[in-house]
PDB file of N, CA and C in Angstrom:
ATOM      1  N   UNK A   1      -0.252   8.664   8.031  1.00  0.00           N
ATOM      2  CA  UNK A   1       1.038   8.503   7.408  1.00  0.00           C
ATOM      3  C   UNK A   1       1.126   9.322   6.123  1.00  0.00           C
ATOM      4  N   UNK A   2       0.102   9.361   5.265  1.00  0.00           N
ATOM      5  CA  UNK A   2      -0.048  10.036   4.209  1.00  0.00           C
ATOM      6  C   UNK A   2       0.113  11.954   4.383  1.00  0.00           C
ATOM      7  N   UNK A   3       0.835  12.162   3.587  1.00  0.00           N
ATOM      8  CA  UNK A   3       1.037  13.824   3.713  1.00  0.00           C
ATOM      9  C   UNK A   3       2.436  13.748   4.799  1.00  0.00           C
ATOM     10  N   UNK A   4       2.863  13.212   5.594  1.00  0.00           N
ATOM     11  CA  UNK A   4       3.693  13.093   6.573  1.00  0.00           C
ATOM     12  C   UNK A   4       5.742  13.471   5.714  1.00  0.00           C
ATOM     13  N   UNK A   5       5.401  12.386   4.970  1.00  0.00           N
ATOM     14  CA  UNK A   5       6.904  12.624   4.392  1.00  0.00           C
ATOM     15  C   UNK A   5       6.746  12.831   2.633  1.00  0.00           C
ATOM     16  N   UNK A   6       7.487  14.354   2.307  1.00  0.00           N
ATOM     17  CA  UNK A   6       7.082  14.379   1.156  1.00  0.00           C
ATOM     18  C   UNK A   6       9.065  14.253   0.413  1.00  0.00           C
ATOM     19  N   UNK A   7       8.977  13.669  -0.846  1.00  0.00           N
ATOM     20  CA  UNK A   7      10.573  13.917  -1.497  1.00  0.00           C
ATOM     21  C   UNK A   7      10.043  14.643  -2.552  1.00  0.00           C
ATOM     22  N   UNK A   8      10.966  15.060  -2.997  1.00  0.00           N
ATOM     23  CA  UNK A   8      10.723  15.656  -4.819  1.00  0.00           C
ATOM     24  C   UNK A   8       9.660  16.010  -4.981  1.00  0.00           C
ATOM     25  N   UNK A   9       8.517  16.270  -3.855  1.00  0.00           N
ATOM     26  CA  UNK A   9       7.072  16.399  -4.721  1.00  0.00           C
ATOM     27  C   UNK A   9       6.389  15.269  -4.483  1.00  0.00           C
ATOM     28  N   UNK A  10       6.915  14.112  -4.150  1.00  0.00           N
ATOM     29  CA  UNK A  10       6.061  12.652  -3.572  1.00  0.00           C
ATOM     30  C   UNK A  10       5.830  12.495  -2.664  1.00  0.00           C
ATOM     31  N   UNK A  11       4.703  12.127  -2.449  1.00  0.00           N
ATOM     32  CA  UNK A  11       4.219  11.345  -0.886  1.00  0.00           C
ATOM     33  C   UNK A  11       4.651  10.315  -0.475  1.00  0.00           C
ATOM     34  N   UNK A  12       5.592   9.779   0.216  1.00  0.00           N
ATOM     35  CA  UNK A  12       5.880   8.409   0.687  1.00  0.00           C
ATOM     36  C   UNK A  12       5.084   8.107   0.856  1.00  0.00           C
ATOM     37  N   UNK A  13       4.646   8.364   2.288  1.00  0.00           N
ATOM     38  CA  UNK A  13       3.010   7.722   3.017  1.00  0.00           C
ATOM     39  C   UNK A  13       1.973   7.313   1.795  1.00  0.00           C
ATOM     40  N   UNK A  14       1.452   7.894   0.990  1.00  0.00           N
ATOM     41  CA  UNK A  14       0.476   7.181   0.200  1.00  0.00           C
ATOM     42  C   UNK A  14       0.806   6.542  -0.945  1.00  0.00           C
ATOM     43  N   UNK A  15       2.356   6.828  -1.086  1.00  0.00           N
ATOM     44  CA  UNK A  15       2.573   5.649  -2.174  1.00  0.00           C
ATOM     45  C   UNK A  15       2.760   4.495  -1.219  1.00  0.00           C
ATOM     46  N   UNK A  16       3.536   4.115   0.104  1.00  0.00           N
ATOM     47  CA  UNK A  16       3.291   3.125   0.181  1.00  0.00           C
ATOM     48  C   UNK A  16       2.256   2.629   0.858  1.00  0.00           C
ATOM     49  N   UNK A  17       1.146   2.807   1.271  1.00  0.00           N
ATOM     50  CA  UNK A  17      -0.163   3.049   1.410  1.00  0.00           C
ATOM     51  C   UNK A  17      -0.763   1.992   0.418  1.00  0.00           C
ATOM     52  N   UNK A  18      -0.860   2.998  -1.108  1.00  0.00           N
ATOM     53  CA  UNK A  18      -1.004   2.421  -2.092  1.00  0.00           C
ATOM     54  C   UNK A  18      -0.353   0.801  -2.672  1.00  0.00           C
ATOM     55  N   UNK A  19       0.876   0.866  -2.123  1.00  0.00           N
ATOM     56  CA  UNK A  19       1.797  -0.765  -2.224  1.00  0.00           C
ATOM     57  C   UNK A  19       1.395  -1.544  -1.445  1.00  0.00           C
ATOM     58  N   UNK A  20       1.004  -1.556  -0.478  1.00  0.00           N
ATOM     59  CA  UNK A  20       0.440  -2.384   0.493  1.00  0.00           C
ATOM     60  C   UNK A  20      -0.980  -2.356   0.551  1.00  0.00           C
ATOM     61  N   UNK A  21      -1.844  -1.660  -0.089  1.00  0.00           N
ATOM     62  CA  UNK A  21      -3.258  -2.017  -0.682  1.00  0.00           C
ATOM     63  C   UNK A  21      -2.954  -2.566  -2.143  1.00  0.00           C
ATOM     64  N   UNK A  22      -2.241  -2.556  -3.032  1.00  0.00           N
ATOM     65  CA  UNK A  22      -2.478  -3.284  -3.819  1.00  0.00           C
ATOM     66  C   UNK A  22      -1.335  -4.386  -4.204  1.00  0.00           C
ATOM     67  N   UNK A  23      -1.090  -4.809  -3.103  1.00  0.00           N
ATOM     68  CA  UNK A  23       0.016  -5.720  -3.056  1.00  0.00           C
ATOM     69  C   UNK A  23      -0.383  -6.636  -4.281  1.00  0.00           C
ATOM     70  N   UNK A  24      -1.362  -7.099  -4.594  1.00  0.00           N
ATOM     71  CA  UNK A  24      -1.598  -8.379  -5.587  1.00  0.00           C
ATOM     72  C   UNK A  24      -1.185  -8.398  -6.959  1.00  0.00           C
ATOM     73  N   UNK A  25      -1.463  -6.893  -6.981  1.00  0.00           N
ATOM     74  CA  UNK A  25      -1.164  -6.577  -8.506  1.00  0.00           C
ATOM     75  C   UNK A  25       0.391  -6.148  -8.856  1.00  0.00           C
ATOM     76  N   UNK A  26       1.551  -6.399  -7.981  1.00  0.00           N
ATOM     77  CA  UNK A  26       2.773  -6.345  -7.833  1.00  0.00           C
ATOM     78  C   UNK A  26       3.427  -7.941  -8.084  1.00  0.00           C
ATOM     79  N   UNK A  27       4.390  -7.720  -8.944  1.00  0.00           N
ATOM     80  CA  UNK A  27       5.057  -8.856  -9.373  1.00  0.00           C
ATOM     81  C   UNK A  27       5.797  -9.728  -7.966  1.00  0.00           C
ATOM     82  N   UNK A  28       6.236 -10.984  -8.792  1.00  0.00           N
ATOM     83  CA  UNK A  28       6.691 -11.669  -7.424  1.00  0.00           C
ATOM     84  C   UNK A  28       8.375 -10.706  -6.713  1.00  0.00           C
ATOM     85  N   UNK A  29       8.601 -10.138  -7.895  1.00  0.00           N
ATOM     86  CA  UNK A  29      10.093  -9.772  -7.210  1.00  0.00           C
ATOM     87  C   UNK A  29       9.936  -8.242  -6.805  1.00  0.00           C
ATOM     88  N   UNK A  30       8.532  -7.851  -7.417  1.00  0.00           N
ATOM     89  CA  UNK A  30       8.341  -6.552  -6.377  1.00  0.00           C
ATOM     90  C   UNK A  30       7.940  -6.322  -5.017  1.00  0.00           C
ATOM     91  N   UNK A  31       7.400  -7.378  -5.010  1.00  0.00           N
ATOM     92  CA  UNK A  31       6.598  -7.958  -3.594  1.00  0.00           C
ATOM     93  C   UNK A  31       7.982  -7.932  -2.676  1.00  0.00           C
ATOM     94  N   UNK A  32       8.936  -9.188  -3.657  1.00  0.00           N
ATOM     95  CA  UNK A  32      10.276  -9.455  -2.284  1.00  0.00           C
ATOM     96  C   UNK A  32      10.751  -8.433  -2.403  1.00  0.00           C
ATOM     97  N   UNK A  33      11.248  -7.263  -2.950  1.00  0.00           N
ATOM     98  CA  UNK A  33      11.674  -5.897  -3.149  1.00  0.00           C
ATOM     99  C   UNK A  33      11.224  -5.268  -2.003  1.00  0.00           C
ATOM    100  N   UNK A  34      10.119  -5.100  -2.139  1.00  0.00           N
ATOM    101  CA  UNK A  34       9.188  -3.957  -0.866  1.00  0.00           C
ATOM    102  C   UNK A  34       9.485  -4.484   0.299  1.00  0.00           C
ATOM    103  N   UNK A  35       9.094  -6.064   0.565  1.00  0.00           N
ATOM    104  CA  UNK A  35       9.291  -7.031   1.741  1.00  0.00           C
ATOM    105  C   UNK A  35      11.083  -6.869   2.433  1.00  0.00           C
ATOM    106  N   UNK A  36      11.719  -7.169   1.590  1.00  0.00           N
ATOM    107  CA  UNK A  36      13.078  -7.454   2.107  1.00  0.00           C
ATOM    108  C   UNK A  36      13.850  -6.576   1.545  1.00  0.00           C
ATOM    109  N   UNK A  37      13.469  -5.220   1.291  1.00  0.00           N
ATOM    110  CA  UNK A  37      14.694  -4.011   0.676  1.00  0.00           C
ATOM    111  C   UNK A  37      13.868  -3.169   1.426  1.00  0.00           C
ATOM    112  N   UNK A  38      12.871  -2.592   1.839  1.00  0.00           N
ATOM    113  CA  UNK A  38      11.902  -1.387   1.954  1.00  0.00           C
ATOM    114  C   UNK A  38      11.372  -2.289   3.675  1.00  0.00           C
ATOM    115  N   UNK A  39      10.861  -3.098   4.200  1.00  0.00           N
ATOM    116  CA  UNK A  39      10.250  -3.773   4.878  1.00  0.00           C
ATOM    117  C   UNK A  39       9.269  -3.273   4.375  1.00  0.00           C
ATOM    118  N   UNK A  40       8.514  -3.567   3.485  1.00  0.00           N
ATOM    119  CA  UNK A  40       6.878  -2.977   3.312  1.00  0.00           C
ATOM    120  C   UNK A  40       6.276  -4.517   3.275  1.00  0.00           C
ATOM    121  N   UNK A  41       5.279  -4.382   3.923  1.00  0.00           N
ATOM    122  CA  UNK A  41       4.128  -5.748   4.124  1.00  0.00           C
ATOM    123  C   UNK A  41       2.927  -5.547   3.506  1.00  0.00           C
ATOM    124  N   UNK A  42       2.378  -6.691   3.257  1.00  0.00           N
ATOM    125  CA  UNK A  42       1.002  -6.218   2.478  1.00  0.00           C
ATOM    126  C   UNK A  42       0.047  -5.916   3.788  1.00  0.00           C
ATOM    127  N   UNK A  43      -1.218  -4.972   3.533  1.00  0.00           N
ATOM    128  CA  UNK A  43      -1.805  -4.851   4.349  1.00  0.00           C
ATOM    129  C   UNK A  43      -2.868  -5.987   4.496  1.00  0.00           C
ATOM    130  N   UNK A  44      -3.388  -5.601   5.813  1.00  0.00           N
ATOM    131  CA  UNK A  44      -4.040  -6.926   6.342  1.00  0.00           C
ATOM    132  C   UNK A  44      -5.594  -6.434   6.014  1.00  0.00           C
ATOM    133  N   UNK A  45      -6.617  -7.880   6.395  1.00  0.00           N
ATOM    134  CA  UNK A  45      -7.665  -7.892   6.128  1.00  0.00           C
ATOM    135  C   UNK A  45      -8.341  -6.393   6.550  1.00  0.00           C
ATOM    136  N   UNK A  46      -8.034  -6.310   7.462  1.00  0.00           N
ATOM    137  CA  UNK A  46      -8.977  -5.375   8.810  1.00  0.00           C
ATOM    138  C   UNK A  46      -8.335  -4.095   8.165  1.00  0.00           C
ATOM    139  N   UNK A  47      -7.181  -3.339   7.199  1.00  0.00           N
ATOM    140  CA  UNK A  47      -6.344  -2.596   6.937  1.00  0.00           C
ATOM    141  C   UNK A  47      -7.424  -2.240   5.164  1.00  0.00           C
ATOM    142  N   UNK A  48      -7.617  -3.374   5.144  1.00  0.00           N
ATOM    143  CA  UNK A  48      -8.327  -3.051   3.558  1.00  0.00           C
ATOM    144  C   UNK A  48      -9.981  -2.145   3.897  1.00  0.00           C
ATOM    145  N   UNK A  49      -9.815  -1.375   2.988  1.00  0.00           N
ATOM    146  CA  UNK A  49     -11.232  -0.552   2.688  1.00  0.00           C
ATOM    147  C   UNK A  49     -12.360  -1.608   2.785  1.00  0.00           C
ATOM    148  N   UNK A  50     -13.524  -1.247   3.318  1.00  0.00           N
ATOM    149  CA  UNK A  50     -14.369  -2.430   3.403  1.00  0.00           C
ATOM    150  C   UNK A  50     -14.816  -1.918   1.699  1.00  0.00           C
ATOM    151  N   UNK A  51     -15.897  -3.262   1.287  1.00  0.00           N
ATOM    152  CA  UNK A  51     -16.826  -3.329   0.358  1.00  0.00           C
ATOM    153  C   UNK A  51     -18.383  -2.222   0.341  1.00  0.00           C
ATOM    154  N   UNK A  52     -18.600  -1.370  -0.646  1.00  0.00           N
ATOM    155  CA  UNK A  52     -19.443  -0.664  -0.207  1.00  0.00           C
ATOM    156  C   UNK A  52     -20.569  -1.650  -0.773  1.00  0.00           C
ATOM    157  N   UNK A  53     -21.834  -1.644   0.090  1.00  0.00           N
ATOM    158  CA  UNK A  53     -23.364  -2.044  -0.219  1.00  0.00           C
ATOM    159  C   UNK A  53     -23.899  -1.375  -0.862  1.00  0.00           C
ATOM    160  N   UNK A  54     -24.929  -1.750  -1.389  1.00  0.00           N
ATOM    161  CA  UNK A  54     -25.954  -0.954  -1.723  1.00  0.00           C
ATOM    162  C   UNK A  54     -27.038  -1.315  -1.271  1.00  0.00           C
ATOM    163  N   UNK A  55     -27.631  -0.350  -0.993  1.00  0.00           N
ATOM    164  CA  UNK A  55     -28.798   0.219  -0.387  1.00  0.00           C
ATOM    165  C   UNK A  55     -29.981  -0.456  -1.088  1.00  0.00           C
ATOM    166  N   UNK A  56     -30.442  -0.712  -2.310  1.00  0.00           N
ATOM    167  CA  UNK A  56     -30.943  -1.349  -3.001  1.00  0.00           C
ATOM    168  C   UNK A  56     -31.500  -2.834  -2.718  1.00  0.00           C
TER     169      UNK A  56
END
């Protein structure tokens, strides 16, 4: 999705990429904003970057 649609110089795709990976840190009325003006959803478990280990 990222690189796919560009405006003005912006990436849609990875800004909302970015909104839906960091849904948490978005206020409550940005959340309903994205949700019910944009349909943007937060991403799901399986959608999130895993945790890196260490090797250690």
């Amino acid at each position: 999705m990222a690189g796919e649609v560009v405006r003005q110089g912006e990436d849609l795709g990875r800004w909302v990429q970015s909104v839906r990976l960091g849904w948490d840190k978005l206020t409550g009325v940005q959340q309903w904003m994205c949700e019910q003006v944009l349909g943007i959803e937060p991403a799901t478990e399986d959608e999130k970057p895993k945790l890196r280990t260490s090797q250690a």
